[in-house]
PDB file of N, CA and C in Angstrom:
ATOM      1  N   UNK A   1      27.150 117.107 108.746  1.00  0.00           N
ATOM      2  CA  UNK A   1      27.288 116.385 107.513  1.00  0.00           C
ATOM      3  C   UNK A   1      28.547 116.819 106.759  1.00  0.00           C
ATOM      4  N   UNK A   2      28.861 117.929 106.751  1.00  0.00           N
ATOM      5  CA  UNK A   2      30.030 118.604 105.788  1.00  0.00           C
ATOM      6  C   UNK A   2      31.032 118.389 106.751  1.00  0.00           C
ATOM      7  N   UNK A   3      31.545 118.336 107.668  1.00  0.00           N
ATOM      8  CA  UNK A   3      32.567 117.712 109.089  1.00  0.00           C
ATOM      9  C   UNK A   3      32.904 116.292 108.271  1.00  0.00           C
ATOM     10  N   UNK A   4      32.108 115.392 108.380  1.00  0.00           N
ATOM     11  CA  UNK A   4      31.888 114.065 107.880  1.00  0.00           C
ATOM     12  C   UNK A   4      32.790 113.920 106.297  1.00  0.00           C
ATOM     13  N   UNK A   5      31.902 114.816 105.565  1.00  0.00           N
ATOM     14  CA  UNK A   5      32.334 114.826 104.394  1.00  0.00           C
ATOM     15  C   UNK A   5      34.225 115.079 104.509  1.00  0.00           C
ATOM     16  N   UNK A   6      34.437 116.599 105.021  1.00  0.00           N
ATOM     17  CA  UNK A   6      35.826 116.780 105.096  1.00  0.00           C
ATOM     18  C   UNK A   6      36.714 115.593 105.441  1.00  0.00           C
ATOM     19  N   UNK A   7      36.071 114.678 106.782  1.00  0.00           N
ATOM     20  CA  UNK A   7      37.184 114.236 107.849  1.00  0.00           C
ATOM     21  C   UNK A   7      37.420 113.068 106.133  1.00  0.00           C
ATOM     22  N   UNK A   8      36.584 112.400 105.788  1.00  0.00           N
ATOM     23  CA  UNK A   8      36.703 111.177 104.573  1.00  0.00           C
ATOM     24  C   UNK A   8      37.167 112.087 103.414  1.00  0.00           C
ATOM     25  N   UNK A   9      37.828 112.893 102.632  1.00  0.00           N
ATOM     26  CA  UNK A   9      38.237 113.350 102.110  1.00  0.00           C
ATOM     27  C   UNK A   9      39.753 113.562 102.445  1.00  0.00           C
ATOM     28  N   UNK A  10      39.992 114.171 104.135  1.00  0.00           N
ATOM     29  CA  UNK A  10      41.065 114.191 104.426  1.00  0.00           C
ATOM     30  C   UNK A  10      41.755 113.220 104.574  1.00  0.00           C
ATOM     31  N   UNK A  11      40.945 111.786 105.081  1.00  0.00           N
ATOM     32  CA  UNK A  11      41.427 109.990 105.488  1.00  0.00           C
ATOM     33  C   UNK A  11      42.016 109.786 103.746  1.00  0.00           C
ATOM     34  N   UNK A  12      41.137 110.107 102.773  1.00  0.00           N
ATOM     35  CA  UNK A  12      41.606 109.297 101.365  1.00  0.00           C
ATOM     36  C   UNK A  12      42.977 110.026 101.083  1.00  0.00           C
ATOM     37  N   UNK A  13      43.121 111.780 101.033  1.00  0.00           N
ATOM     38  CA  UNK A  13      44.305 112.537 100.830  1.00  0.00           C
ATOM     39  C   UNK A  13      45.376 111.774 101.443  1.00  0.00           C
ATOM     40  N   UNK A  14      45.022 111.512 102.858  1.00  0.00           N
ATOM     41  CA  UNK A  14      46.407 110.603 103.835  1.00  0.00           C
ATOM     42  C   UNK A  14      46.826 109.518 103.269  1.00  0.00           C
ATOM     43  N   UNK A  15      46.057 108.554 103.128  1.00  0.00           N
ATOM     44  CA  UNK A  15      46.128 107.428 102.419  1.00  0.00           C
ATOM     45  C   UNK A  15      47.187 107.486 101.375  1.00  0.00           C
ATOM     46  N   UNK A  16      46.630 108.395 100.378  1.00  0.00           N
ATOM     47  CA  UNK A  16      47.346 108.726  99.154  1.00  0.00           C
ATOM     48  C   UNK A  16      48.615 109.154  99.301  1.00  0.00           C
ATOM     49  N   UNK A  17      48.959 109.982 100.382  1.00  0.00           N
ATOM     50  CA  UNK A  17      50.113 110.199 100.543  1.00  0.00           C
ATOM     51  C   UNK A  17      51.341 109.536 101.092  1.00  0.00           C
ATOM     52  N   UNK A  18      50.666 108.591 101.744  1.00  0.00           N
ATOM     53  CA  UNK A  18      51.200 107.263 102.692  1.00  0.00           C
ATOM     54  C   UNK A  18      51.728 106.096 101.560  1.00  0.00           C
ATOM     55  N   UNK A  19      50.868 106.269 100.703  1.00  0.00           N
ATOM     56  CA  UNK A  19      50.891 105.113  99.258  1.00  0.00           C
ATOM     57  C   UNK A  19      52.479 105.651  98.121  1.00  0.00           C
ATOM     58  N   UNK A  20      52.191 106.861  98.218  1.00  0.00           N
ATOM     59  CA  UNK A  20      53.281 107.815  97.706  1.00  0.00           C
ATOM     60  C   UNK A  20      54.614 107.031  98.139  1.00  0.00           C
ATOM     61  N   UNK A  21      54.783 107.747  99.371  1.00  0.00           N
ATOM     62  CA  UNK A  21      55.920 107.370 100.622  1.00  0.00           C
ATOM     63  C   UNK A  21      56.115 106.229 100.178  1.00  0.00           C
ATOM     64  N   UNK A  22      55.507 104.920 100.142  1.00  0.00           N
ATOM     65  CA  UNK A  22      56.057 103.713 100.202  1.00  0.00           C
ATOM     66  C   UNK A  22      56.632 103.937  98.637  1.00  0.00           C
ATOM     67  N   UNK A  23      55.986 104.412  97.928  1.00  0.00           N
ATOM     68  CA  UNK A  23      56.733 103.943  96.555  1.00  0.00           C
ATOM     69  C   UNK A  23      57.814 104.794  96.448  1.00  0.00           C
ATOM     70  N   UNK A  24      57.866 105.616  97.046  1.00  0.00           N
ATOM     71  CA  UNK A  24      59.450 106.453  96.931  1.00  0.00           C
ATOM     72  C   UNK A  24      60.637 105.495  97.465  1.00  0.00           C
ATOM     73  N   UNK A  25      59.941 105.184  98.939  1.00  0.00           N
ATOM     74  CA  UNK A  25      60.527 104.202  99.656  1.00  0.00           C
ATOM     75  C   UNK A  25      61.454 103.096  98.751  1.00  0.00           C
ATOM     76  N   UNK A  26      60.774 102.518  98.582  1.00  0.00           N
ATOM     77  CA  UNK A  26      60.740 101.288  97.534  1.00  0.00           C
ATOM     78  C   UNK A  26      61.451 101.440  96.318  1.00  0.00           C
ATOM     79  N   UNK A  27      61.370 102.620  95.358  1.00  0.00           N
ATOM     80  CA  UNK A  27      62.464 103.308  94.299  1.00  0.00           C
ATOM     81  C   UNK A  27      63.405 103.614  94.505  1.00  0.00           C
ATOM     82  N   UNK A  28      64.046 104.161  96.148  1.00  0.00           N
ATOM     83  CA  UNK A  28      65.396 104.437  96.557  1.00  0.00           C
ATOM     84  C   UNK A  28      65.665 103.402  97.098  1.00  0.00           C
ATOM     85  N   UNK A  29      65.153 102.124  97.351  1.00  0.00           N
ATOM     86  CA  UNK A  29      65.752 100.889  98.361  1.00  0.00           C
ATOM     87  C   UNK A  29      66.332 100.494  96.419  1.00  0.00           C
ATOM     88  N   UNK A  30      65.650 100.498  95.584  1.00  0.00           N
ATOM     89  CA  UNK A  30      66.025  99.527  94.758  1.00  0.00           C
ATOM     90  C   UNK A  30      67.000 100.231  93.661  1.00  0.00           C
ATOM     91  N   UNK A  31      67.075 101.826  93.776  1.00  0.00           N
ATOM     92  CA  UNK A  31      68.197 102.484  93.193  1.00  0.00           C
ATOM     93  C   UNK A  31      69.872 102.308  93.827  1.00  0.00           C
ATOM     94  N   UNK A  32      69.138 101.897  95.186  1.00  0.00           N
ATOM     95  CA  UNK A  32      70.905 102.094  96.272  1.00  0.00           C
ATOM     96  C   UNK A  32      70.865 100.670  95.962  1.00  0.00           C
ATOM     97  N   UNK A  33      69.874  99.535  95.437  1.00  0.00           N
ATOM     98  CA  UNK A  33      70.529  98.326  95.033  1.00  0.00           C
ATOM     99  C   UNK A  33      71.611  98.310  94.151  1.00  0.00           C
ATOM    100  N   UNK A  34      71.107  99.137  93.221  1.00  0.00           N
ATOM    101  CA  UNK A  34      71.512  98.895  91.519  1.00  0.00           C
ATOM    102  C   UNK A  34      73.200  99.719  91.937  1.00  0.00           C
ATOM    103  N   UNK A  35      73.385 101.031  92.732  1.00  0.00           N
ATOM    104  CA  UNK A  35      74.279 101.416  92.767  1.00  0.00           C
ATOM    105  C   UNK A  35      75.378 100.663  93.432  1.00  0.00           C
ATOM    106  N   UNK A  36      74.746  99.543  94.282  1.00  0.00           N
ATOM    107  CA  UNK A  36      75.928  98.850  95.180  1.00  0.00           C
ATOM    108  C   UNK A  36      76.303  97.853  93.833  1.00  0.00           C
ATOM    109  N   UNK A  37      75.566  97.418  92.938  1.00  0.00           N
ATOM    110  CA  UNK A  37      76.069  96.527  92.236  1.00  0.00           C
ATOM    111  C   UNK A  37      76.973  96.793  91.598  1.00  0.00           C
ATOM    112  N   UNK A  38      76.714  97.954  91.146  1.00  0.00           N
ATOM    113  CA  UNK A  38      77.800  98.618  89.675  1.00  0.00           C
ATOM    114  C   UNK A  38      78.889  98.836  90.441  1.00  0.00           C
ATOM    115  N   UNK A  39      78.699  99.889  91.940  1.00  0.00           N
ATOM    116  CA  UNK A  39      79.940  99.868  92.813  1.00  0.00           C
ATOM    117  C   UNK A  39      80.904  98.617  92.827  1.00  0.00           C
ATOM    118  N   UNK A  40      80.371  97.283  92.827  1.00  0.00           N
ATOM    119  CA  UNK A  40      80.685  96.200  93.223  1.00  0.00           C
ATOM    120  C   UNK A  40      81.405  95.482  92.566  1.00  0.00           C
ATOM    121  N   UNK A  41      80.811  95.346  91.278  1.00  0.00           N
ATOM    122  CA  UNK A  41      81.423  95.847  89.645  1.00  0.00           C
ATOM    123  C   UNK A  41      82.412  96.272  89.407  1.00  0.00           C
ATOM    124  N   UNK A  42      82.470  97.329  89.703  1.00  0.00           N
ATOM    125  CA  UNK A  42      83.643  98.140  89.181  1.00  0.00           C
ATOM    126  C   UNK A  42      85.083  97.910  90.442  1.00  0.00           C
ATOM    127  N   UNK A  43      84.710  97.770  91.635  1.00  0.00           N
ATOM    128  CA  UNK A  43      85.286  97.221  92.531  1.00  0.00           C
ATOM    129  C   UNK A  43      86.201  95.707  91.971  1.00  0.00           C
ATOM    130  N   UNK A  44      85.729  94.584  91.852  1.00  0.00           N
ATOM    131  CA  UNK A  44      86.222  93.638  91.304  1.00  0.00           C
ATOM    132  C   UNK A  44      86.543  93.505  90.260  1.00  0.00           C
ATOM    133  N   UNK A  45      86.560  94.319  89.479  1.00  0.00           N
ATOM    134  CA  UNK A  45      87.186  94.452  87.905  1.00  0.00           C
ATOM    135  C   UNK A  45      88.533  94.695  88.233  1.00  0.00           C
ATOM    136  N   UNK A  46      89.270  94.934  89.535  1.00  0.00           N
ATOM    137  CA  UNK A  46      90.517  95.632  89.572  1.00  0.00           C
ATOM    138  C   UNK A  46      91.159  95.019  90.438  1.00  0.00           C
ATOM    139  N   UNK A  47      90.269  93.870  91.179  1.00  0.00           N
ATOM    140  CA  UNK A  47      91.141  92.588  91.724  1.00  0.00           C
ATOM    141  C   UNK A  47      91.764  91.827  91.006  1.00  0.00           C
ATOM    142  N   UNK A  48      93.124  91.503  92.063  1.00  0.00           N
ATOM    143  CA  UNK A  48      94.088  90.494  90.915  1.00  0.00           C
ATOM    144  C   UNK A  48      93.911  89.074  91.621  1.00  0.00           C
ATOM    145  N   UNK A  49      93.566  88.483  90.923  1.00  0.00           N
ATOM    146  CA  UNK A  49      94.065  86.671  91.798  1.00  0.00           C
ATOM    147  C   UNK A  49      95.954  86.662  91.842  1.00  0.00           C
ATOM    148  N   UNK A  50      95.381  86.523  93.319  1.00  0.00           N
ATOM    149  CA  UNK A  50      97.316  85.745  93.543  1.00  0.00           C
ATOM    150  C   UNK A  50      97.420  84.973  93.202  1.00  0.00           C
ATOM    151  N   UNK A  51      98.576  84.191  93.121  1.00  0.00           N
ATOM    152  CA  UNK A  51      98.934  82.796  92.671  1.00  0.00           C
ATOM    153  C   UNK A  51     100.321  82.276  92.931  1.00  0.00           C
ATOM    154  N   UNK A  52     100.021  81.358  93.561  1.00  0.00           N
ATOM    155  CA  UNK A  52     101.698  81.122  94.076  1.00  0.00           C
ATOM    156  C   UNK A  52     101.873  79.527  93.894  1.00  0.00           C
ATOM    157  N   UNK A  53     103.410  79.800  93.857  1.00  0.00           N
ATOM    158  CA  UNK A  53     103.852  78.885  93.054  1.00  0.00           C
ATOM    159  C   UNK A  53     105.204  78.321  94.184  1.00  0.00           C
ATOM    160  N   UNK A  54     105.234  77.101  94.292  1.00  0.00           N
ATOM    161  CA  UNK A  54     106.656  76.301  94.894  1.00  0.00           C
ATOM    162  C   UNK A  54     107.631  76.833  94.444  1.00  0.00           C
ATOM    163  N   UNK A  55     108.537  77.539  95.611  1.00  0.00           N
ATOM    164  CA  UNK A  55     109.798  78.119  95.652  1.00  0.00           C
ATOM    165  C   UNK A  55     109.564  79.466  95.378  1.00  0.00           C
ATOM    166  N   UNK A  56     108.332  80.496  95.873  1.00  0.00           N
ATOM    167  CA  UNK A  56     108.172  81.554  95.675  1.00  0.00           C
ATOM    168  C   UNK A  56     108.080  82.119  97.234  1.00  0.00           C
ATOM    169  N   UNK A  57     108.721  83.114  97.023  1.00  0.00           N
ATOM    170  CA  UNK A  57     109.012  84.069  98.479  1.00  0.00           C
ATOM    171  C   UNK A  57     108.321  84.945  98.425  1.00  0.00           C
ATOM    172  N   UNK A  58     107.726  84.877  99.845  1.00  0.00           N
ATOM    173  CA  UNK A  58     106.621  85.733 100.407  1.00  0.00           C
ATOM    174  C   UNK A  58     106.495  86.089 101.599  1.00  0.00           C
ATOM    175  N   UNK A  59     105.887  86.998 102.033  1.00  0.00           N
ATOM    176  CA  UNK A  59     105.577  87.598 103.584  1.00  0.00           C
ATOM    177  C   UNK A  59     104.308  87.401 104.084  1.00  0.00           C
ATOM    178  N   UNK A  60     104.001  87.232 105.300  1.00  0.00           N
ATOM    179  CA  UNK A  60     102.963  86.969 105.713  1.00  0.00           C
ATOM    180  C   UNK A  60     102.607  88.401 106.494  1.00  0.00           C
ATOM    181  N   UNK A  61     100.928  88.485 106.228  1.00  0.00           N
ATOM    182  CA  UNK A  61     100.351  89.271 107.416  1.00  0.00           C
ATOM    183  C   UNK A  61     100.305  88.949 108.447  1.00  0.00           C
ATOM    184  N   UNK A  62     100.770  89.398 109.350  1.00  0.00           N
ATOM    185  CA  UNK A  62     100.769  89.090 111.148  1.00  0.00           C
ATOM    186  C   UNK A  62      99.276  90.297 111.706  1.00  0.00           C
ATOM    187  N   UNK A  63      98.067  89.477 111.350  1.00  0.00           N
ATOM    188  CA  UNK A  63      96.615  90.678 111.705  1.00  0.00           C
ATOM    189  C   UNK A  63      96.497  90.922 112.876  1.00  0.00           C
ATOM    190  N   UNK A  64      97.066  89.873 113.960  1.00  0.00           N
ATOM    191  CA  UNK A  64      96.949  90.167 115.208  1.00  0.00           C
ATOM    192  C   UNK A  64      97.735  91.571 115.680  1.00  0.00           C
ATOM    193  N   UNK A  65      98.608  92.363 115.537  1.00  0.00           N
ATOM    194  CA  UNK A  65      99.371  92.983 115.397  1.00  0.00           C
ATOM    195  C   UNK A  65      98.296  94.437 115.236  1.00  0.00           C
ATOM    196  N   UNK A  66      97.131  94.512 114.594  1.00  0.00           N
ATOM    197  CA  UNK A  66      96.231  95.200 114.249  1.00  0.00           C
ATOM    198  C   UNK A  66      95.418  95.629 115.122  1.00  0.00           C
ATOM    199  N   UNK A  67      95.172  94.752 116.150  1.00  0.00           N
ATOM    200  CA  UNK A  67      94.549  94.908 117.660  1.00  0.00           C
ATOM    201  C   UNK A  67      95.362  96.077 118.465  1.00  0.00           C
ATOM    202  N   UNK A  68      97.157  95.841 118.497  1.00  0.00           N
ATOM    203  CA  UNK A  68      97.847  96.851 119.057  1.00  0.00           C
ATOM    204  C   UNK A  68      98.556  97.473 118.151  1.00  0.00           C
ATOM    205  N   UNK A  69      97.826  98.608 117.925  1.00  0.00           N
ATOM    206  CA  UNK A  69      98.880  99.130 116.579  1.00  0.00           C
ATOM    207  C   UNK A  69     100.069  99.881 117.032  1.00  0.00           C
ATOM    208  N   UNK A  70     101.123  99.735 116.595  1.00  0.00           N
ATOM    209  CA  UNK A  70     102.458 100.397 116.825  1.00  0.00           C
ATOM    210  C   UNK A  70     103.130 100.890 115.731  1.00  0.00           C
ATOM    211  N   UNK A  71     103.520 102.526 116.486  1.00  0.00           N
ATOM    212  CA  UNK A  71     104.107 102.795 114.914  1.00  0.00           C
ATOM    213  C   UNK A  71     105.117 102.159 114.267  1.00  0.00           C
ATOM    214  N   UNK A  72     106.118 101.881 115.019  1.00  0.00           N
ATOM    215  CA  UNK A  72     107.658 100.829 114.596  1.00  0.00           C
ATOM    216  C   UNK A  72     107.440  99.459 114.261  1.00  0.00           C
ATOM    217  N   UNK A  73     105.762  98.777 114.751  1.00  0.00           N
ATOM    218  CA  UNK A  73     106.030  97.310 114.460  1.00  0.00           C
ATOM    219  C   UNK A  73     105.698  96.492 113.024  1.00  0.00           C
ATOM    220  N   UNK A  74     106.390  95.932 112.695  1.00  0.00           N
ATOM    221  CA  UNK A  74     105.735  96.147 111.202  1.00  0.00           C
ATOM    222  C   UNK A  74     104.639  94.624 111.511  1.00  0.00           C
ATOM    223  N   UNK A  75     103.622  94.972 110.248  1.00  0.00           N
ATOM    224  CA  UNK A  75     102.632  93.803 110.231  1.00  0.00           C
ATOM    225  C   UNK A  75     102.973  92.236 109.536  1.00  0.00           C
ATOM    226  N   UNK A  76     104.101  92.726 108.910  1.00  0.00           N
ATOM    227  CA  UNK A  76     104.324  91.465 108.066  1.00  0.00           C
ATOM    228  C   UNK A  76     106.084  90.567 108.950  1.00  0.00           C
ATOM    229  N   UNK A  77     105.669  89.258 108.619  1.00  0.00           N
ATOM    230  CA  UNK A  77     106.584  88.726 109.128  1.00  0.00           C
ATOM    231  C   UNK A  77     107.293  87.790 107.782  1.00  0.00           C
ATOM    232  N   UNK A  78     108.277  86.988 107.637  1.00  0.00           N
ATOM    233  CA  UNK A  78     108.861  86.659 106.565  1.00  0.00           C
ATOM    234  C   UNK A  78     110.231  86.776 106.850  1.00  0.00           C
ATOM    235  N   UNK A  79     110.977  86.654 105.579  1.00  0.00           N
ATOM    236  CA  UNK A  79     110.345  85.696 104.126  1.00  0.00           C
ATOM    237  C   UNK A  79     110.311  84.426 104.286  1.00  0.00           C
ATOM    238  N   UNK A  80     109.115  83.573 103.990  1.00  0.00           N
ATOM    239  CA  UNK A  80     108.961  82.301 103.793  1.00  0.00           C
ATOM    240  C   UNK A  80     109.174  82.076 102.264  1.00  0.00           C
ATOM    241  N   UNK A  81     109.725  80.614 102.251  1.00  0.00           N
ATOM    242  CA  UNK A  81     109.360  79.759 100.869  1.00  0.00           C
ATOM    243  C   UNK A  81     108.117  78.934 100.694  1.00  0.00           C
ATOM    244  N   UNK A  82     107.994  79.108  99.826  1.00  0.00           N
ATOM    245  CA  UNK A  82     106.304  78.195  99.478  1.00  0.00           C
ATOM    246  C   UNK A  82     106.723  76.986  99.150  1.00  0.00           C
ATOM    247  N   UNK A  83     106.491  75.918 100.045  1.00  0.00           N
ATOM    248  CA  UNK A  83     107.088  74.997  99.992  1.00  0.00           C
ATOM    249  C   UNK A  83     106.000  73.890  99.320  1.00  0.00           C
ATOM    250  N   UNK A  84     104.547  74.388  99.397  1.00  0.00           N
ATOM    251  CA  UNK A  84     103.541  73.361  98.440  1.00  0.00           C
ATOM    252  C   UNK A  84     102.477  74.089  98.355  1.00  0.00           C
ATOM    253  N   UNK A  85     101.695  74.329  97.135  1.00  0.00           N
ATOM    254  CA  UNK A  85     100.199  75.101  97.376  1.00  0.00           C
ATOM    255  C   UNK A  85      98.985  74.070  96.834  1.00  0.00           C
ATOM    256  N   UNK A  86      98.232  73.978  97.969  1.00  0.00           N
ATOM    257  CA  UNK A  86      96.933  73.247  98.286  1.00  0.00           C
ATOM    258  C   UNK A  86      95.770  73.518  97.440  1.00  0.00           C
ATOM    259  N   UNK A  87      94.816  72.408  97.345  1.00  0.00           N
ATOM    260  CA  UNK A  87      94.054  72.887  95.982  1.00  0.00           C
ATOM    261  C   UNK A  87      92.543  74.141  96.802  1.00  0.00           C
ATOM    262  N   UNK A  88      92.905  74.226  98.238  1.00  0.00           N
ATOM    263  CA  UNK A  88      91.992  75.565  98.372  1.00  0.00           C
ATOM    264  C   UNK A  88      92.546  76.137  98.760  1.00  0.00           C
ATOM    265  N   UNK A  89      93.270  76.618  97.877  1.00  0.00           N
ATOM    266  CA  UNK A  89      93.849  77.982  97.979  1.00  0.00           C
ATOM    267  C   UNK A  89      95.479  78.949  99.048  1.00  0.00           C
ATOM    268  N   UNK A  90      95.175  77.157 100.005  1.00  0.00           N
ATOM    269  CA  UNK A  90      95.949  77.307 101.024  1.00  0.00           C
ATOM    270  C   UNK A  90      97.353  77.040 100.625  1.00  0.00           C
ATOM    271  N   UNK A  91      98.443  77.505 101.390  1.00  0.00           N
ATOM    272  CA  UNK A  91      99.777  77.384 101.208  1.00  0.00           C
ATOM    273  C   UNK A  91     100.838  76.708 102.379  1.00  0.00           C
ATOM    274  N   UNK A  92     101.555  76.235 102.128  1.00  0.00           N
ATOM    275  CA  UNK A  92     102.513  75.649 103.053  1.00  0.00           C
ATOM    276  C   UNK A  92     103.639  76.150 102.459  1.00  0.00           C
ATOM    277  N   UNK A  93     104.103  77.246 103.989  1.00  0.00           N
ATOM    278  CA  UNK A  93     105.378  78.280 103.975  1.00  0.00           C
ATOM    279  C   UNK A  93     106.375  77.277 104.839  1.00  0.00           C
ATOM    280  N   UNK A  94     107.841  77.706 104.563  1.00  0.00           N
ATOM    281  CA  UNK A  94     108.610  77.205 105.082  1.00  0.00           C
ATOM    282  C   UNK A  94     110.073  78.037 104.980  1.00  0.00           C
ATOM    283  N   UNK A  95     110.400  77.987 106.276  1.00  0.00           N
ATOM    284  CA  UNK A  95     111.673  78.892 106.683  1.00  0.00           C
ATOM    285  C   UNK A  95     112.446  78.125 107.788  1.00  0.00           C
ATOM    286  N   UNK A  96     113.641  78.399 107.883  1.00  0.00           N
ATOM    287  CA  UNK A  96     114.796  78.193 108.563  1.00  0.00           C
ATOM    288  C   UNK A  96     114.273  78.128 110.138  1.00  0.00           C
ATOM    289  N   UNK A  97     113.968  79.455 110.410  1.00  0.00           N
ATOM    290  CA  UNK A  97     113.433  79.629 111.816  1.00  0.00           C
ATOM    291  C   UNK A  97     112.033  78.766 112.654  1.00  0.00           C
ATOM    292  N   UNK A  98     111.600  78.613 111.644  1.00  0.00           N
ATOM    293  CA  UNK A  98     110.100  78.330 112.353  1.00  0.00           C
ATOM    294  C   UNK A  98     109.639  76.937 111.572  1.00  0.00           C
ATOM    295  N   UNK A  99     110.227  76.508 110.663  1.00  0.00           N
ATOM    296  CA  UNK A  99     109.924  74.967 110.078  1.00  0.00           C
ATOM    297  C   UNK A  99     108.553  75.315 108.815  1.00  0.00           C
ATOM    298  N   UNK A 100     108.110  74.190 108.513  1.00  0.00           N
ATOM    299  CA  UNK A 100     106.745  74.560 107.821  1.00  0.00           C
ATOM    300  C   UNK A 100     105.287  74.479 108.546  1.00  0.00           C
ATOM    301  N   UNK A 101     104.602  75.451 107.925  1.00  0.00           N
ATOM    302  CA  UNK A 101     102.896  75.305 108.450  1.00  0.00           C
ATOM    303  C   UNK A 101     102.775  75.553 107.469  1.00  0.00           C
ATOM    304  N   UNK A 102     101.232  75.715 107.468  1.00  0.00           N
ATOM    305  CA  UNK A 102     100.279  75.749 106.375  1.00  0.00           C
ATOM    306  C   UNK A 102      99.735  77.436 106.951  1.00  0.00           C
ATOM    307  N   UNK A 103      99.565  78.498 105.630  1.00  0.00           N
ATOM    308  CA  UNK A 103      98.658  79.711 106.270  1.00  0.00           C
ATOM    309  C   UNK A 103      97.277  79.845 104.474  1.00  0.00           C
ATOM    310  N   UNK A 104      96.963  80.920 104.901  1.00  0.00           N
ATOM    311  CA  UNK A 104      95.603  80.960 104.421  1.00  0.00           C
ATOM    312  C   UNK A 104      96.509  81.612 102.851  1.00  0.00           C
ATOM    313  N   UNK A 105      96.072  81.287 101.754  1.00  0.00           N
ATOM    314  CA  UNK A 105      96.536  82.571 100.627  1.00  0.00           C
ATOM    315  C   UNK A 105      96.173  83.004 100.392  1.00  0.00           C
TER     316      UNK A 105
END
């Protein structure tokens, strides 16, 4: 009878402690929320919007270049003229060498 008694005493202690766990669980899932936000926050407070404008000179990232990194090669290629900017965001560069395209801004 007292076996009995212990083992259901020890099942409710587990329980309780299992119930614990989740709520700790659950208080650090929703503290590392709150911290990514403010991180996130404070992160974009210090972004600048570009903005470009017809007849503005610029360089392009060449990302492929990133796959083989080299110390001498540089990533950027240029200078283009901005020869029109698109209402998403996109740009149409234009140079001597290579004519116009359109790249991402």
């Amino acid at each position: 009878m007292r076996l009995n008694f212990d083992l259901k005493v020890a099942k409710e202690k587990r329980l309780l402690q299992l119930c614990e766990l989740d709520e700790l669980r659950l208080e650090v899932y929703e503290s590392s929320h709150i911290y990514k936000e403010k991180a996130k926050k404070w992160h974009d407070k210090y972004l600048l919007k570009k903005r470009f404008e017809e007849s503005d000179i610029v360089l392009l990232l060449n990302s492929r270049l990133k796959q083989f990194p080299g110390k001498l090669r540089s990533w950027w290629s240029g200078p283009f003229q901005v020869a029109k900017v698109l209402l998403n965001g996109a740009v149409e560069v234009w140079s001597e060498s290579t004519g116009t395209f359109t790249a991402n801004g």
